[in-house]
C-alpha atoms as a PDB file:
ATOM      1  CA  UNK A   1      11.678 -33.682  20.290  1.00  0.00           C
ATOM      2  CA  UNK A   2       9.676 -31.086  18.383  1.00  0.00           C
ATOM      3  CA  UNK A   3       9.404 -27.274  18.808  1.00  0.00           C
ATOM      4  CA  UNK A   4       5.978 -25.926  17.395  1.00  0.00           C
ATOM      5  CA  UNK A   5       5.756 -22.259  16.456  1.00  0.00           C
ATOM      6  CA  UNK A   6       2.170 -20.897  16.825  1.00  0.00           C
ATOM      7  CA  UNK A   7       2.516 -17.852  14.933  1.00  0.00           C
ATOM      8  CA  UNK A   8      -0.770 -16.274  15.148  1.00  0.00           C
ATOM      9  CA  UNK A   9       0.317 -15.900  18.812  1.00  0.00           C
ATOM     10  CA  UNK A  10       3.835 -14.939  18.016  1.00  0.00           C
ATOM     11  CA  UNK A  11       3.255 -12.216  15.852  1.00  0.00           C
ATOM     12  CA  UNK A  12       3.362  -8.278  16.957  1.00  0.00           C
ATOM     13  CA  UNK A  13       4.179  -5.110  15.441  1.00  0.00           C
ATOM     14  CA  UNK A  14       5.579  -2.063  17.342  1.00  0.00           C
ATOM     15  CA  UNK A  15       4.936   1.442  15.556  1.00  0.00           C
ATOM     16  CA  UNK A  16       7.969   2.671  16.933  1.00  0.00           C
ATOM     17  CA  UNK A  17      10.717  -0.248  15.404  1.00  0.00           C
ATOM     18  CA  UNK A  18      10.371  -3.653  13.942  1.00  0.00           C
ATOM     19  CA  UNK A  19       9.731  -5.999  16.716  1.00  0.00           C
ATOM     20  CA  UNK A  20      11.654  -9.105  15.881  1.00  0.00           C
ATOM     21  CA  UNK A  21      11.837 -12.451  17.564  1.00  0.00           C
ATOM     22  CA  UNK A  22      14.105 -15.156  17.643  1.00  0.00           C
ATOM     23  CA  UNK A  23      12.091 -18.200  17.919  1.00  0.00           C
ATOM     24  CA  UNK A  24      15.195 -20.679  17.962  1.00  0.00           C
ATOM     25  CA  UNK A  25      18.715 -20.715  17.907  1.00  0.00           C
ATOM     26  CA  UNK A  26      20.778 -23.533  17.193  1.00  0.00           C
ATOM     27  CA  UNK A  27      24.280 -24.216  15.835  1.00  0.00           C
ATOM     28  CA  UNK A  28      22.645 -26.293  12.818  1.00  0.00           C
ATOM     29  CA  UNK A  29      19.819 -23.323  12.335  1.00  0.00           C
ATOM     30  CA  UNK A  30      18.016 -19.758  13.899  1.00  0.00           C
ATOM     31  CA  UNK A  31      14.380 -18.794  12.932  1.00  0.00           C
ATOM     32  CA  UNK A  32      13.513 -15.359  13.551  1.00  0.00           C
ATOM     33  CA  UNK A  33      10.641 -13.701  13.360  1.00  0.00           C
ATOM     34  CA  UNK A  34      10.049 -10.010  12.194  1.00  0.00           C
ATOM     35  CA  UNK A  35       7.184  -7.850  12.245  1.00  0.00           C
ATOM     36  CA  UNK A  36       7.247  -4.545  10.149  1.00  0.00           C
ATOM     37  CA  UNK A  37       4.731  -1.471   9.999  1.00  0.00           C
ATOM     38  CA  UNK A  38       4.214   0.294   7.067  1.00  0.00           C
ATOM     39  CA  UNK A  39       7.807   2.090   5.864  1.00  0.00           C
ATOM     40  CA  UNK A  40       9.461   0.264   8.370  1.00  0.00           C
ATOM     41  CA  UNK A  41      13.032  -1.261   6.718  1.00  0.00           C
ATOM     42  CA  UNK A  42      15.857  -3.533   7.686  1.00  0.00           C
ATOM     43  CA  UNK A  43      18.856  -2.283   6.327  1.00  0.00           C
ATOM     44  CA  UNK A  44      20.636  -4.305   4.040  1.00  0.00           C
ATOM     45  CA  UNK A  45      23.705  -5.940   5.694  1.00  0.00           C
ATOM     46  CA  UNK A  46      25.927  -9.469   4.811  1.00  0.00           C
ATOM     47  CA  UNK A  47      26.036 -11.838   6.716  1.00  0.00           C
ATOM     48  CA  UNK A  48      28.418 -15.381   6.409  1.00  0.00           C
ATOM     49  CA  UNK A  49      25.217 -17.750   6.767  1.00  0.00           C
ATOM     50  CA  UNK A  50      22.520 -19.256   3.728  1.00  0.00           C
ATOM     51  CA  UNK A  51      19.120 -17.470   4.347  1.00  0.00           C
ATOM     52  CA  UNK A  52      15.877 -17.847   3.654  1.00  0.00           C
ATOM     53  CA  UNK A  53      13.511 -15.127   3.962  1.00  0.00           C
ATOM     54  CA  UNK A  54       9.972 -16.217   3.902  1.00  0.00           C
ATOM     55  CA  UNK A  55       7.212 -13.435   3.490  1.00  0.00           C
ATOM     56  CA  UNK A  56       4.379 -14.726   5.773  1.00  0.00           C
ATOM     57  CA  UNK A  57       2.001 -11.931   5.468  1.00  0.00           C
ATOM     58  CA  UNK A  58       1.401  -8.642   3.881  1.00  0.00           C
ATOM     59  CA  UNK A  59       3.739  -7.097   1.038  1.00  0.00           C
ATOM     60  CA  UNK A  60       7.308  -5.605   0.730  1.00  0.00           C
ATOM     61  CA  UNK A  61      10.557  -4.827  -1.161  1.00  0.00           C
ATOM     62  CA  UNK A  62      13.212  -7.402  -0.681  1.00  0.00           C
ATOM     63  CA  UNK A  63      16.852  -6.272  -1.512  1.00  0.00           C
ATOM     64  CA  UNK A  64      19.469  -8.728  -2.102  1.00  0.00           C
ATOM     65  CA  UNK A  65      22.520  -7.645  -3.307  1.00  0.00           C
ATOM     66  CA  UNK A  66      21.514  -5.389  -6.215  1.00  0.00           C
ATOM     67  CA  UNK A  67      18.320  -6.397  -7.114  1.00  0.00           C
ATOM     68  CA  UNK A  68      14.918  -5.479  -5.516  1.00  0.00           C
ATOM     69  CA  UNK A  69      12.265  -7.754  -5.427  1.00  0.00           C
ATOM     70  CA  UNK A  70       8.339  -7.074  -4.903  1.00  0.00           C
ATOM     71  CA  UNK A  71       7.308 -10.262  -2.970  1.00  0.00           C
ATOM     72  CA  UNK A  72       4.244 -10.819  -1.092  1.00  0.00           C
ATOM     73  CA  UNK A  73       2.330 -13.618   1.141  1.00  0.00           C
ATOM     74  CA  UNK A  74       3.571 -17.388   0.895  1.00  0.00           C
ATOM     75  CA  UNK A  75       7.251 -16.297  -1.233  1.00  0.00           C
ATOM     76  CA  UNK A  76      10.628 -17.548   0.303  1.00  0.00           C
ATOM     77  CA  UNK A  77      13.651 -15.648  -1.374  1.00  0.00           C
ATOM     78  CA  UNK A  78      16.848 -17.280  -1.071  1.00  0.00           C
ATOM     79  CA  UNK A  79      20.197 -15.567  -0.108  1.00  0.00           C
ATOM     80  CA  UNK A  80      23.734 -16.609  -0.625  1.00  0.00           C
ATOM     81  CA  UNK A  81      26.576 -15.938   2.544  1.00  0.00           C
ATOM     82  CA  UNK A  82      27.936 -12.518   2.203  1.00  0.00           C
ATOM     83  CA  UNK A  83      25.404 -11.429   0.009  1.00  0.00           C
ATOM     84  CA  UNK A  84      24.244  -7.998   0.900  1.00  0.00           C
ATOM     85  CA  UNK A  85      20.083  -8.487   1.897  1.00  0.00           C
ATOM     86  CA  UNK A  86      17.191  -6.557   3.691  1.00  0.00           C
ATOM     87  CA  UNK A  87      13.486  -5.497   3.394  1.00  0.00           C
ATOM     88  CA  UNK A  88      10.818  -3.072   4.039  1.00  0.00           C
ATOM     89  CA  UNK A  89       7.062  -3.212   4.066  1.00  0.00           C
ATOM     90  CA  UNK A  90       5.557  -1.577   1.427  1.00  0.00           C
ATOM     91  CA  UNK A  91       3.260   1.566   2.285  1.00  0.00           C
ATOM     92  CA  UNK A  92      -0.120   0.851   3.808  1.00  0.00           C
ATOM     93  CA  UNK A  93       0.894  -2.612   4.182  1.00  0.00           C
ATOM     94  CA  UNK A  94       2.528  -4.714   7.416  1.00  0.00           C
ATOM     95  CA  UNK A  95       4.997  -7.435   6.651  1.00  0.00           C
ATOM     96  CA  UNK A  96       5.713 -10.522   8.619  1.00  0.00           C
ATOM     97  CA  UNK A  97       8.943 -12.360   7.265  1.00  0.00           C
ATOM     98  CA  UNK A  98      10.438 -15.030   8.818  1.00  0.00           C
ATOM     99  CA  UNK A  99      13.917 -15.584   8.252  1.00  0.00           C
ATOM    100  CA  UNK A 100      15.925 -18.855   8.841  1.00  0.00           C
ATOM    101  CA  UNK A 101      19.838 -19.700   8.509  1.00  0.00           C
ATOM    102  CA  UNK A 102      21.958 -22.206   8.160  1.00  0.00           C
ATOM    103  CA  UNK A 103      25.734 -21.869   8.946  1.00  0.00           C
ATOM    104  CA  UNK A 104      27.989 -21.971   5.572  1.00  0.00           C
ATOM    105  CA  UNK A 105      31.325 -22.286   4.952  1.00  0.00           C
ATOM    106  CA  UNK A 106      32.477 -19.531   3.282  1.00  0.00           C
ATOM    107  CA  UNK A 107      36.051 -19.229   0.843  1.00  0.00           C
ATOM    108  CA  UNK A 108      38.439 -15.988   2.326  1.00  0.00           C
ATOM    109  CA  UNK A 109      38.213 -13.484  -0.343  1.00  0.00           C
END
């Protein structure tokens, strides 16, 4: 069976948060969609899953563990588990990023 994201219909922005949408969630993988205003920012947090966050449209700062990483339209930056990540949209320009993950197995520290 196949699931088809349209997401010229799917995509919104919200001047008062980042709207974000999760467009599936399964055991094996979630896609979520989030839409970001100008300034807007998701703080950078770990998380024990592989990501992928895929810049769909517009331009912003990606932060992933220490570094900080311009990226704009059609770039996927890759993320290790519990590996500190977020983003922002740069000023005067929305961002659309769609992140997926994957479960991981992860060793105890």
């Amino acid at each position: 069976m196949a699931e088809i994201l349209d997401f010229k219909k799917l995509i919104k922005f919200s001047p008062e948060k980042i709207t974000r949408e999760m467009l599936s969630d399964k055991p094996e993988m979630r896609v979520a969609l989030m839409c970001l205003e100008p300034g807007q920012e998701l703080t950078p947090h770990k998380a024990p899953l592989r990501l992928m966050m895929y810049c769909m449209e517009g331009k912003g700062e990606f932060m992933v563990g220490d570094e900080v990483i311009e990226a704009d339209e059609k770039t996927a930056i890759l993320c290790d588990p519990m590996v500190s990540h977020g983003f922002r949209a740069s000023r005067g320009q929305r961002l659309v990023v769609m992140a997926v993950v994957t479960p991981a197995e992860v060793e105890p520290e």
